[in-house]
C-alpha atoms as a PDB file:
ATOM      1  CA  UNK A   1       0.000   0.000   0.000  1.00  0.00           C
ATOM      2  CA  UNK A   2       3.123   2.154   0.727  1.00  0.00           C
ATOM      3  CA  UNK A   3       4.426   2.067  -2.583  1.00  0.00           C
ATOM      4  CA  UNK A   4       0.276   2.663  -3.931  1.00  0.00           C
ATOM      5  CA  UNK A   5       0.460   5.564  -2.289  1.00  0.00           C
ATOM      6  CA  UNK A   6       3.674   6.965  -3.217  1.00  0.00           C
ATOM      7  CA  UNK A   7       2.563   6.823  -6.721  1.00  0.00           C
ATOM      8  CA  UNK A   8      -0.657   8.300  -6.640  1.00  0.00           C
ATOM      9  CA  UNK A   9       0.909  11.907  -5.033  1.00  0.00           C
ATOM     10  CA  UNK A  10      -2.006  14.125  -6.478  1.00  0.00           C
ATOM     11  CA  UNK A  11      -4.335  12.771  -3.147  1.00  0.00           C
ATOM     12  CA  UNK A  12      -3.616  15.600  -0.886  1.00  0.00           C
ATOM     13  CA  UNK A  13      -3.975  17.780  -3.946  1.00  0.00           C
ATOM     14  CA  UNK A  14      -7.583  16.832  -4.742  1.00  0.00           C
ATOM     15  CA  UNK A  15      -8.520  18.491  -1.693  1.00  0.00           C
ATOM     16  CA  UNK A  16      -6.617  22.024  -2.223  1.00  0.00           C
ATOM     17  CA  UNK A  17      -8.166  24.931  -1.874  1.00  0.00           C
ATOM     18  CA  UNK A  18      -6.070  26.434  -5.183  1.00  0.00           C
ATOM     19  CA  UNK A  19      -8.022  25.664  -7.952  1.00  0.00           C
ATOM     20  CA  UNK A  20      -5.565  25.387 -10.433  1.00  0.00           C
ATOM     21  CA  UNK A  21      -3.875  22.770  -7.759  1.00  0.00           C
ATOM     22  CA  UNK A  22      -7.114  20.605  -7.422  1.00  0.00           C
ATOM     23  CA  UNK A  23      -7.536  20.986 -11.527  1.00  0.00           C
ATOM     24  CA  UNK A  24      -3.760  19.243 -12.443  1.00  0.00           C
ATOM     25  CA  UNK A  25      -4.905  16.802  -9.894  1.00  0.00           C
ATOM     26  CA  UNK A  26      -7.771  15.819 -11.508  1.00  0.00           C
ATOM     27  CA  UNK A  27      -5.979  15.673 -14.927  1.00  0.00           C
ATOM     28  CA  UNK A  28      -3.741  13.449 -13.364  1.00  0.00           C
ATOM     29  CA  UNK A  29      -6.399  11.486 -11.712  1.00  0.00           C
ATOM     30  CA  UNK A  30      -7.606  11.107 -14.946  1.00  0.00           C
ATOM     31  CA  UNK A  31      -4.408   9.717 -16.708  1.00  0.00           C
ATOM     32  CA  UNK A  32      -4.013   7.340 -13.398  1.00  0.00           C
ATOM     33  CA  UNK A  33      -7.200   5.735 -13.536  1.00  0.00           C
ATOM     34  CA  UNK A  34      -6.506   5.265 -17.792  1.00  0.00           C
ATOM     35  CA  UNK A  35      -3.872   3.065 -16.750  1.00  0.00           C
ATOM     36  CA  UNK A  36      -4.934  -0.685 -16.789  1.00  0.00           C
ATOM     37  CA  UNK A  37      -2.240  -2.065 -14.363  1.00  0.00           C
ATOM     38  CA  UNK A  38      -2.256   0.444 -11.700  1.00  0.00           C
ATOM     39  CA  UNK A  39      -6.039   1.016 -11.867  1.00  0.00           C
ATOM     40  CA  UNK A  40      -6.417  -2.670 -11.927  1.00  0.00           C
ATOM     41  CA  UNK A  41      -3.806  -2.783  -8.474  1.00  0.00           C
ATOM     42  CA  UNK A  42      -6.170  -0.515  -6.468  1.00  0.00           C
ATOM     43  CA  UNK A  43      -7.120  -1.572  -3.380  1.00  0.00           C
ATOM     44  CA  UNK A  44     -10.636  -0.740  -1.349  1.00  0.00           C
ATOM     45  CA  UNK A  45      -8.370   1.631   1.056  1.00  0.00           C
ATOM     46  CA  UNK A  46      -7.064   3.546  -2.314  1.00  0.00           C
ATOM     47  CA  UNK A  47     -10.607   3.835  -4.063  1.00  0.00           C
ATOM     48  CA  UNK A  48     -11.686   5.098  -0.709  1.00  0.00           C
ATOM     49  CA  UNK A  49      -8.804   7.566  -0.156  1.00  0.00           C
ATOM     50  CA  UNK A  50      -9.159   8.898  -3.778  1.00  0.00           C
ATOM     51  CA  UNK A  51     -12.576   9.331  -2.930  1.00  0.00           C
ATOM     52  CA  UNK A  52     -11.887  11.299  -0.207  1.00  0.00           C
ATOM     53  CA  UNK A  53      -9.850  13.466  -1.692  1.00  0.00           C
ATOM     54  CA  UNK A  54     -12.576  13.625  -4.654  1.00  0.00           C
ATOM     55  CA  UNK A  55     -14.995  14.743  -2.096  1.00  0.00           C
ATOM     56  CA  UNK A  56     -13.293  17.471  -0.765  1.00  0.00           C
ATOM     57  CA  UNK A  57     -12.457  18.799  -4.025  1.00  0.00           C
ATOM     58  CA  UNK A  58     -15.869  19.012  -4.633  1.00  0.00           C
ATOM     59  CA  UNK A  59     -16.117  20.990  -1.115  1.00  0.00           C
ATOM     60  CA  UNK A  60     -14.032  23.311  -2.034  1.00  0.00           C
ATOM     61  CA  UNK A  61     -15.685  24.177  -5.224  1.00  0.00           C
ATOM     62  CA  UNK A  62     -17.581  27.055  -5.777  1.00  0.00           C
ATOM     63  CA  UNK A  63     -19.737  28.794  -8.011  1.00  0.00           C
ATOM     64  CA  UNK A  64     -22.735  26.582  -9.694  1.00  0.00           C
ATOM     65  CA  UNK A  65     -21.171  26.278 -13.350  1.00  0.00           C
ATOM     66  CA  UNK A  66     -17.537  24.712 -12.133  1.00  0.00           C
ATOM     67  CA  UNK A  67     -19.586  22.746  -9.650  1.00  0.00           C
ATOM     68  CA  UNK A  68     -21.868  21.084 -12.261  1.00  0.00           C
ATOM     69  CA  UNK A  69     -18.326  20.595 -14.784  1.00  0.00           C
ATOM     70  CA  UNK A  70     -17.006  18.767 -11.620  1.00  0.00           C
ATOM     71  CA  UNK A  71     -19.819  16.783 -10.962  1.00  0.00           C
ATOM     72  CA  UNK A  72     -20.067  15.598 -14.499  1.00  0.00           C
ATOM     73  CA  UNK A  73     -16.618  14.930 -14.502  1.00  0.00           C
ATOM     74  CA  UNK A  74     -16.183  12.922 -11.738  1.00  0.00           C
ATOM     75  CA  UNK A  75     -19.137  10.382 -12.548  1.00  0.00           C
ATOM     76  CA  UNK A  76     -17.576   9.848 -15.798  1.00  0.00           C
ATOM     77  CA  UNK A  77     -14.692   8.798 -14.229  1.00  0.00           C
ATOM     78  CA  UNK A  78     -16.226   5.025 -14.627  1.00  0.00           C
ATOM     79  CA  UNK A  79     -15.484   5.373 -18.666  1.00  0.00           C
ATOM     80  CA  UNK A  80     -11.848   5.377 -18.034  1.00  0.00           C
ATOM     81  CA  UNK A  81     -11.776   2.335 -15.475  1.00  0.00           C
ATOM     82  CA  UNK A  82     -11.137  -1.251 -17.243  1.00  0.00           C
ATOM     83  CA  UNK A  83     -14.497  -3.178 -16.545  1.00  0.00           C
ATOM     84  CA  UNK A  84     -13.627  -5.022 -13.403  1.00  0.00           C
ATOM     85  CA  UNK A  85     -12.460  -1.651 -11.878  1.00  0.00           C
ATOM     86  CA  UNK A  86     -15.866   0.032 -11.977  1.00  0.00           C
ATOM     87  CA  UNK A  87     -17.395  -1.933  -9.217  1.00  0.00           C
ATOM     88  CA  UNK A  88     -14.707  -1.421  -6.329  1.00  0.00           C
ATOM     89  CA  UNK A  89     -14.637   2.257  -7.889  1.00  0.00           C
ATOM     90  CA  UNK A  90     -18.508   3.036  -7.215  1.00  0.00           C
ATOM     91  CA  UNK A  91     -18.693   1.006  -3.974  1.00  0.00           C
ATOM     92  CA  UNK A  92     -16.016   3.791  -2.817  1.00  0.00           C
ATOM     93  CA  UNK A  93     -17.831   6.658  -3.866  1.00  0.00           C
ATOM     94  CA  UNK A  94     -21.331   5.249  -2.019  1.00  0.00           C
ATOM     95  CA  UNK A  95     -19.010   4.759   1.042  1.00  0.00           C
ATOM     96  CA  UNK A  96     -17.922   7.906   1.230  1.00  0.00           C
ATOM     97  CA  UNK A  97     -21.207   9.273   0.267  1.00  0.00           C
ATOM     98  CA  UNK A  98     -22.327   7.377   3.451  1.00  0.00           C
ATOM     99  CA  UNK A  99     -19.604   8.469   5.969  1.00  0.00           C
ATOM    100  CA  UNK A 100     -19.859  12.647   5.091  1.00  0.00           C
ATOM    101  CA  UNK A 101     -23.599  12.448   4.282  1.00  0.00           C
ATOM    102  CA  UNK A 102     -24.294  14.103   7.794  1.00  0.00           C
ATOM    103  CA  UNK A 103     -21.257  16.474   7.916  1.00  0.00           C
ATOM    104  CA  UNK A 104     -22.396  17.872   4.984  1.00  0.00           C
ATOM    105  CA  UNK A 105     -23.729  21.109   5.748  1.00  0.00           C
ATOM    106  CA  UNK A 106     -27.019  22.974   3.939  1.00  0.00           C
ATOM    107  CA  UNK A 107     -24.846  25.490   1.971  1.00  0.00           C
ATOM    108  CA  UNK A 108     -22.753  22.850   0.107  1.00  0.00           C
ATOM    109  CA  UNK A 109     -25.360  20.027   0.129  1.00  0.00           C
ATOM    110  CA  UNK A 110     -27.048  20.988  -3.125  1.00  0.00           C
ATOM    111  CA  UNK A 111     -23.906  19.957  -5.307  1.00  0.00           C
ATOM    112  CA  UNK A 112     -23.470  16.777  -3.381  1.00  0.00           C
ATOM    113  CA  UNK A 113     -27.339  16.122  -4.479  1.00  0.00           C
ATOM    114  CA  UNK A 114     -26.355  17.013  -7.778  1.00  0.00           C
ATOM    115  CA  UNK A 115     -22.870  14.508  -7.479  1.00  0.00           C
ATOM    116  CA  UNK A 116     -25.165  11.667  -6.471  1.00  0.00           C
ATOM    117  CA  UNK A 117     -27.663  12.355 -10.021  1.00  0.00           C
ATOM    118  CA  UNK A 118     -24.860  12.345 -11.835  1.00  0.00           C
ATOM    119  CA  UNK A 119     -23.051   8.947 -10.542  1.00  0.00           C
ATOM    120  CA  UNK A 120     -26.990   7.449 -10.537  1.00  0.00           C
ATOM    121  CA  UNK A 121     -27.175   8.338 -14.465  1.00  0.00           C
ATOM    122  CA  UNK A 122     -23.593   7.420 -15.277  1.00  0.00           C
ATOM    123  CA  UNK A 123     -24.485   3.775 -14.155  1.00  0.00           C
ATOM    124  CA  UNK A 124     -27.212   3.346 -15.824  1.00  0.00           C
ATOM    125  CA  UNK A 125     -25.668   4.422 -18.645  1.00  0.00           C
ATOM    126  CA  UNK A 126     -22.708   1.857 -17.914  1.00  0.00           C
ATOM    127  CA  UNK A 127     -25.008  -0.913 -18.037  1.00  0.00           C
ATOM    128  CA  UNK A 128     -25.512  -0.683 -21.710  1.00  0.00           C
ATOM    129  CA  UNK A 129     -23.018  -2.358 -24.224  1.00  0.00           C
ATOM    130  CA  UNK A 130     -20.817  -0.125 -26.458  1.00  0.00           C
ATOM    131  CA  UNK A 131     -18.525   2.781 -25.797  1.00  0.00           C
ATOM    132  CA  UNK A 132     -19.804   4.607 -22.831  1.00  0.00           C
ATOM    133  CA  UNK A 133     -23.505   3.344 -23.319  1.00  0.00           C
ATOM    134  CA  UNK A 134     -23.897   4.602 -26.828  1.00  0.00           C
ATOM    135  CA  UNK A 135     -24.247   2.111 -28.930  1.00  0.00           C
ATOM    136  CA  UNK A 136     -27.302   1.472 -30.863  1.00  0.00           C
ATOM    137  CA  UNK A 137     -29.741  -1.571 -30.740  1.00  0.00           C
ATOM    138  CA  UNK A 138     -30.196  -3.743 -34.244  1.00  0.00           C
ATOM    139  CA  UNK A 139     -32.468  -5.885 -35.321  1.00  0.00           C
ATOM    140  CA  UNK A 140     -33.203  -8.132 -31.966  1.00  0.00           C
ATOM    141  CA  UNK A 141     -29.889  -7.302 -30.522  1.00  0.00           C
ATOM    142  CA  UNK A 142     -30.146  -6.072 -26.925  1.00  0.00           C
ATOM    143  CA  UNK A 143     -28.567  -2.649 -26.164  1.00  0.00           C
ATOM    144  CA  UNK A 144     -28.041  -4.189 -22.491  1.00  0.00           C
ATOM    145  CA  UNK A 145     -24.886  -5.741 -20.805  1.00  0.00           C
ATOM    146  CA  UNK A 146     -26.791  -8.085 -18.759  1.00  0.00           C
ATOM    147  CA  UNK A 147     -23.121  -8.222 -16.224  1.00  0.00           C
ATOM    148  CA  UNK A 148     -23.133  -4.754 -16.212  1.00  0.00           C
ATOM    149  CA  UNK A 149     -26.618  -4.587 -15.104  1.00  0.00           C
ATOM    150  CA  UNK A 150     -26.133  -6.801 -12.419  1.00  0.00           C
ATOM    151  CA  UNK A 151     -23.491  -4.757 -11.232  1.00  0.00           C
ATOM    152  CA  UNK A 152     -25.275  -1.969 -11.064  1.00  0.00           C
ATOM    153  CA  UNK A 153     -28.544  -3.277  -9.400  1.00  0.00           C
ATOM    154  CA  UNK A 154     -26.493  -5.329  -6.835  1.00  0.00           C
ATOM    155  CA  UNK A 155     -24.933  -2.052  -5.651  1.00  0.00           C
ATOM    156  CA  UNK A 156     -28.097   0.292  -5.382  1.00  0.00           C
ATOM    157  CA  UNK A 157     -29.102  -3.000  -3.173  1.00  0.00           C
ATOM    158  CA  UNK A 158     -26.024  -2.467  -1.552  1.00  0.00           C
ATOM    159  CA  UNK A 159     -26.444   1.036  -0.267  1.00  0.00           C
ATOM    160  CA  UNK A 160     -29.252   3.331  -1.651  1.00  0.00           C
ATOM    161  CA  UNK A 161     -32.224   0.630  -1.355  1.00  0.00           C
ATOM    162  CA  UNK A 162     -30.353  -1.588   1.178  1.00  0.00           C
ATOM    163  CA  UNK A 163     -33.160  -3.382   3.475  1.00  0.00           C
ATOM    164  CA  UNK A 164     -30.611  -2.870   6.284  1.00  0.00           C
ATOM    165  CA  UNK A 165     -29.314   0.291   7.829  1.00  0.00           C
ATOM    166  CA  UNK A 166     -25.989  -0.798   8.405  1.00  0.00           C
ATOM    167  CA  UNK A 167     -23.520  -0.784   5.672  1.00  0.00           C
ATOM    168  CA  UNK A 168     -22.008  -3.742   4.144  1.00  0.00           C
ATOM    169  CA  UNK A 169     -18.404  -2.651   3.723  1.00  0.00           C
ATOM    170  CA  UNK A 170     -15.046  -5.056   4.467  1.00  0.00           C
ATOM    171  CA  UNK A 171     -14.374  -3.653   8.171  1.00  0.00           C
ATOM    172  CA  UNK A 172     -10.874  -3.598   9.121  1.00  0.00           C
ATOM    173  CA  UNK A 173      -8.590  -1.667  11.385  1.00  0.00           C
ATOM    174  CA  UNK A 174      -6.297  -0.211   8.324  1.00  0.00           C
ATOM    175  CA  UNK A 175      -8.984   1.620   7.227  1.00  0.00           C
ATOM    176  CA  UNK A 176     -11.859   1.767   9.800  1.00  0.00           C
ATOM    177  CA  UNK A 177     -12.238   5.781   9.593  1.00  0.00           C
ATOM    178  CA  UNK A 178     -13.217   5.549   6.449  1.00  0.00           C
ATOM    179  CA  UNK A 179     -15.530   2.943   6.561  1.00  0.00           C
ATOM    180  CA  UNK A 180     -18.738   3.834   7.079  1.00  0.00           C
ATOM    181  CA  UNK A 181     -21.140   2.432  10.107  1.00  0.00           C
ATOM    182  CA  UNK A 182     -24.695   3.018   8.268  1.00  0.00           C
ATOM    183  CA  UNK A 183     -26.335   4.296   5.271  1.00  0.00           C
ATOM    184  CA  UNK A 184     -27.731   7.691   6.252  1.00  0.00           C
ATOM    185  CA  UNK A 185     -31.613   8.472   5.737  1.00  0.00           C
ATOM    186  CA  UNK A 186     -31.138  11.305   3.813  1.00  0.00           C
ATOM    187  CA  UNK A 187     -28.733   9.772   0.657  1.00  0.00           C
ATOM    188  CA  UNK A 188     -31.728   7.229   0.599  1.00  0.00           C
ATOM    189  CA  UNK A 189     -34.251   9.757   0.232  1.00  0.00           C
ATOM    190  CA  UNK A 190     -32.548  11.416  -2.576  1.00  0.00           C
ATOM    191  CA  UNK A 191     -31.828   8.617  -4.674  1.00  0.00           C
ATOM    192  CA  UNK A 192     -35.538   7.288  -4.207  1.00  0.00           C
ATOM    193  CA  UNK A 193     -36.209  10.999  -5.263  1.00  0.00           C
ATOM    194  CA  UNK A 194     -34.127  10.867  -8.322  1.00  0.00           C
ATOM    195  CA  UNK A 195     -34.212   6.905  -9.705  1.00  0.00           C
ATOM    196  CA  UNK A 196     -37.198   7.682 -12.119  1.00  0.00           C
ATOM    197  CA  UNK A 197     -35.424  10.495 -13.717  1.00  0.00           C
ATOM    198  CA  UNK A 198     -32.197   9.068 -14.315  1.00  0.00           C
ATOM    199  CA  UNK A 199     -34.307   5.604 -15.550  1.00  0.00           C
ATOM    200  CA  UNK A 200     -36.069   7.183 -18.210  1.00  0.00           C
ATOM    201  CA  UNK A 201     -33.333   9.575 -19.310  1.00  0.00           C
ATOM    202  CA  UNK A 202     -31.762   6.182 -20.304  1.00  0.00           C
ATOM    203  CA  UNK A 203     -34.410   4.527 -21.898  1.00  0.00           C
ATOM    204  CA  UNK A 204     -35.130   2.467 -19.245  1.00  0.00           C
ATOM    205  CA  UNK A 205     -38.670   3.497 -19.146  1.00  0.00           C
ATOM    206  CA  UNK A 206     -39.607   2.820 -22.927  1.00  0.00           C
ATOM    207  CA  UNK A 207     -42.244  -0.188 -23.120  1.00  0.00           C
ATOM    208  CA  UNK A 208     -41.299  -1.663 -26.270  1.00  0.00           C
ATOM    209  CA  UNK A 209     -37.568  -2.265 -25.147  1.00  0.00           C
ATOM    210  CA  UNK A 210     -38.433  -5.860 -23.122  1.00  0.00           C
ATOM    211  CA  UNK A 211     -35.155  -6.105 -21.386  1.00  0.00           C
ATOM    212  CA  UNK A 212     -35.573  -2.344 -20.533  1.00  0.00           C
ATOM    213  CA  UNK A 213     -39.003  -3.402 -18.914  1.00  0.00           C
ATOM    214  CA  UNK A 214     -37.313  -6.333 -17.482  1.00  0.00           C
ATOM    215  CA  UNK A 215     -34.514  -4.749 -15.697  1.00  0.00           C
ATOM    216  CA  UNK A 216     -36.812  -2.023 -14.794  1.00  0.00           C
ATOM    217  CA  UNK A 217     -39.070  -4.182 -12.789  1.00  0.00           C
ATOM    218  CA  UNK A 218     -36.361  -5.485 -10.841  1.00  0.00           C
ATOM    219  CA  UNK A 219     -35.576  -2.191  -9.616  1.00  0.00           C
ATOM    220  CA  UNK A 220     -39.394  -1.391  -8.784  1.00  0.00           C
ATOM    221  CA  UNK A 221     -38.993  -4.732  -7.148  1.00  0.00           C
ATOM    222  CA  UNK A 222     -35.989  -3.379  -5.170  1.00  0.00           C
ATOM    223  CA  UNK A 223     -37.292  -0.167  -4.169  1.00  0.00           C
ATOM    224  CA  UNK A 224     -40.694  -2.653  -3.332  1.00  0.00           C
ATOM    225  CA  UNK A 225     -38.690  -4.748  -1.226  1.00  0.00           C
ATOM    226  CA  UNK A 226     -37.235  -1.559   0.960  1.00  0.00           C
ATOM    227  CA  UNK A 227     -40.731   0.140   1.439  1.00  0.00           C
ATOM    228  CA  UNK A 228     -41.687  -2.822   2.816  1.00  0.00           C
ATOM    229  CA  UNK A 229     -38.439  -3.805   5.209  1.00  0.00           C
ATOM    230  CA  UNK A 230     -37.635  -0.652   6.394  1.00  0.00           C
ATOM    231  CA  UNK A 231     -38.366   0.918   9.677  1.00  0.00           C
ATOM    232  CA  UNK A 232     -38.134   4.624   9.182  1.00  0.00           C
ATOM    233  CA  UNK A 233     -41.109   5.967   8.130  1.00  0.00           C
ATOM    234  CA  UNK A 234     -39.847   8.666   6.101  1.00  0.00           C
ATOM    235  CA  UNK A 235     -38.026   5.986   3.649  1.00  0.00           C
ATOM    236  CA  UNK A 236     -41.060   3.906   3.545  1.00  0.00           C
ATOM    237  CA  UNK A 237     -43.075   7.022   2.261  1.00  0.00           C
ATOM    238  CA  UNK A 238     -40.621   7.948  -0.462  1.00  0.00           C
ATOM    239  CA  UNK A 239     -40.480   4.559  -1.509  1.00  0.00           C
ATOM    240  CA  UNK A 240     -44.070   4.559  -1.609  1.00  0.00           C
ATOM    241  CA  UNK A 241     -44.242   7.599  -3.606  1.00  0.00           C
ATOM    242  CA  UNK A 242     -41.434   6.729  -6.420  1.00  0.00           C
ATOM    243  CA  UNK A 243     -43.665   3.704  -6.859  1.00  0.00           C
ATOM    244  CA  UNK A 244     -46.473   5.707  -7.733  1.00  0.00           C
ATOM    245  CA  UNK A 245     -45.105   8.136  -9.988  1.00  0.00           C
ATOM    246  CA  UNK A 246     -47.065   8.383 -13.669  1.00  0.00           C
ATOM    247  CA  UNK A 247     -44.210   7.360 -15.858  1.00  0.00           C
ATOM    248  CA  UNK A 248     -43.779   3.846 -14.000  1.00  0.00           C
ATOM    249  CA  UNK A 249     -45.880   0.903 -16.083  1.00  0.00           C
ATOM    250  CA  UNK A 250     -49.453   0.558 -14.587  1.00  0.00           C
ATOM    251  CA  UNK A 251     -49.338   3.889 -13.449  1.00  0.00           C
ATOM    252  CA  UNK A 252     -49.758   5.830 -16.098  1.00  0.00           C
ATOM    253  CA  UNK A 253     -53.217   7.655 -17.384  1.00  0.00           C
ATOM    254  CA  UNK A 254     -55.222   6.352 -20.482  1.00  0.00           C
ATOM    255  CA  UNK A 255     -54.805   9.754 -22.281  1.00  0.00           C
ATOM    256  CA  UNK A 256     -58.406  10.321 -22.795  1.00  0.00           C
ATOM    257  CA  UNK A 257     -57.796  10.750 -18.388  1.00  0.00           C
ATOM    258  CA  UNK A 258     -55.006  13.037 -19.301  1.00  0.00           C
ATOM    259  CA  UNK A 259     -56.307  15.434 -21.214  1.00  0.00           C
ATOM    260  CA  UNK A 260     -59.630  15.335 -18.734  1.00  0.00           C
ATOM    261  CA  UNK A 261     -57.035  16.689 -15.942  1.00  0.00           C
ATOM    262  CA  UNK A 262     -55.415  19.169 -18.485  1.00  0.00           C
ATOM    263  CA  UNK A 263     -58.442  20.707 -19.084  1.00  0.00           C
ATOM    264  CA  UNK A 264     -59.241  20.696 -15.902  1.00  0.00           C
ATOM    265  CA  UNK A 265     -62.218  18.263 -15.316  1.00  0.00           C
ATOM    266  CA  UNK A 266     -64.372  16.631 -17.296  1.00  0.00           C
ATOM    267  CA  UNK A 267     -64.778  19.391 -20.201  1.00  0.00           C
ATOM    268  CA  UNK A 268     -67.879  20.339 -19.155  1.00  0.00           C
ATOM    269  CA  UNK A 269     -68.748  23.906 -17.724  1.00  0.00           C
ATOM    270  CA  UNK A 270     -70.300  24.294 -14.249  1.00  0.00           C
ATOM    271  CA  UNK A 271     -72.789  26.980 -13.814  1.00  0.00           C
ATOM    272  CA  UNK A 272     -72.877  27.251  -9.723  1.00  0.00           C
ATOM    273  CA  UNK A 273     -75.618  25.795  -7.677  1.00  0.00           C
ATOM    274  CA  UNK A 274     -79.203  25.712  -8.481  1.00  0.00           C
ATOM    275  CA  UNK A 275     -81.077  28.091  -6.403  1.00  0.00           C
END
């Protein structure tokens, strides 16, 4: 780990409060993680450490544009991992995500929300096949890494949608601080907030794609399973709600239904009571 750490020097930097500092870390971040072999080496103490530092470089961001680049930036960073990679990677940022949550305070926690979106949407988009997600369906081919998919839906059951508060992370003494103890109420909330969005922004929500509908259900089935495990009520009522929302299959409106609330009513005029 010694010798990890020596070569990865840009850590401390990630969390400088020069910009220009925390920017040629990133680059070389970037140019790091490209590397098969040593991105390949990392262990779950240097994904967490890097996401440490990754965290506070977000903290000490500021203004909204920069914030958003960041953001966006540093959920792609998945694109640049060799497959096996991206799995230890995103389990270390939903650790972290889990030990600040509550330290976060309500001045920066709007571009941690935002952080969160963007990692939820970047791994969705990972579970298609092709370069970054892109590639096109033909024929009867499936646009859908059925691996990646797994991967993905195993680690929202991980931490997000977990049925236990506790967090299932490797404990041990090397690395306890940065492990942490349970998955805060508030990162749950948010991602039950956002799922939907993200879903449909990646086609995940289009009924004649069947293994869209098919990996869809299982996360209905997921968010389901929490509503009906967990024991704080405020979870159980998002869950409840995301459940319900329009887009979802079986909830949506016949449109004749939807234009009726549109138009507000039933189209026909009401002329106060009858004396």
């Amino acid at each position: 780990m010694a010798s990890q750490e020596r070569s990865m020097p840009f850590i401390k930097n990630l969390a400088s409060s020069d910009r220009k500092i925390r920017t040629s870390a990133l680059a070389s971040l970037h140019t790091f993680l490209s590397s098969r072999q040593i991105s390949s080496s990392l262990t779950t103490l240097d994904i967490l450490k890097l996401w440490k530092g990754l965290y506070f470089a977000l903290w000490m961001c500021d203004r909204a544009i920069p914030q958003q680049t960041l953001c966006a930036e540093l959920a792609d960073l998945i694109n640049v991992l060799p497959r096996h990679a991206v799995v230890p990677w995103l389990r270390g940022f939903w650790a972290t995500m889990a030990r600040e949550w509550t330290s976060i305070d309500v001045l920066r926690m709007e571009k941690f929300l935002l952080l969160v979106r963007r990692v939820v949407a970047s791994g969705f988009k990972w579970m298609k096949k092709g370069e970054q997600g892109k590639k096109k369906k033909s024929g009867n081919e499936t646009v859908w890494d059925t691996q990646r998919v797994d991967n993905i839906l195993d680690l929202l059951n991980e931490w997000p949608f977990a049925l236990e508060d506790e967090a299932r992370v490797e404990q041990g003494t090397e690395k306890e601080e940065l492990v942490p103890q349970t998955i805060p109420v508030g990162l749950r909330l948010h991602v039950l907030d956002i799922w939907v969005d993200e879903a449909e922004k990646v086609g995940l929500l289009e009924a004649d794609d069947v293994e869209a509908s098919k990996i869809l259900r299982r996360i209905i089935d997921q968010v389901d399973a929490l509503e009906q495990a967990t024991t704080r009520p405020a979870v159980r009522i998002r869950s409840k709600d995301s459940l319900e929302d329009e887009r979802l299959p079986g909830n949506r409106k016949p449109a004749e239904e939807q234009q009726e609330v549109s138009n507000g009513g039933n189209g026909e005029d009401w002329d106060g009571f009858d004396d």
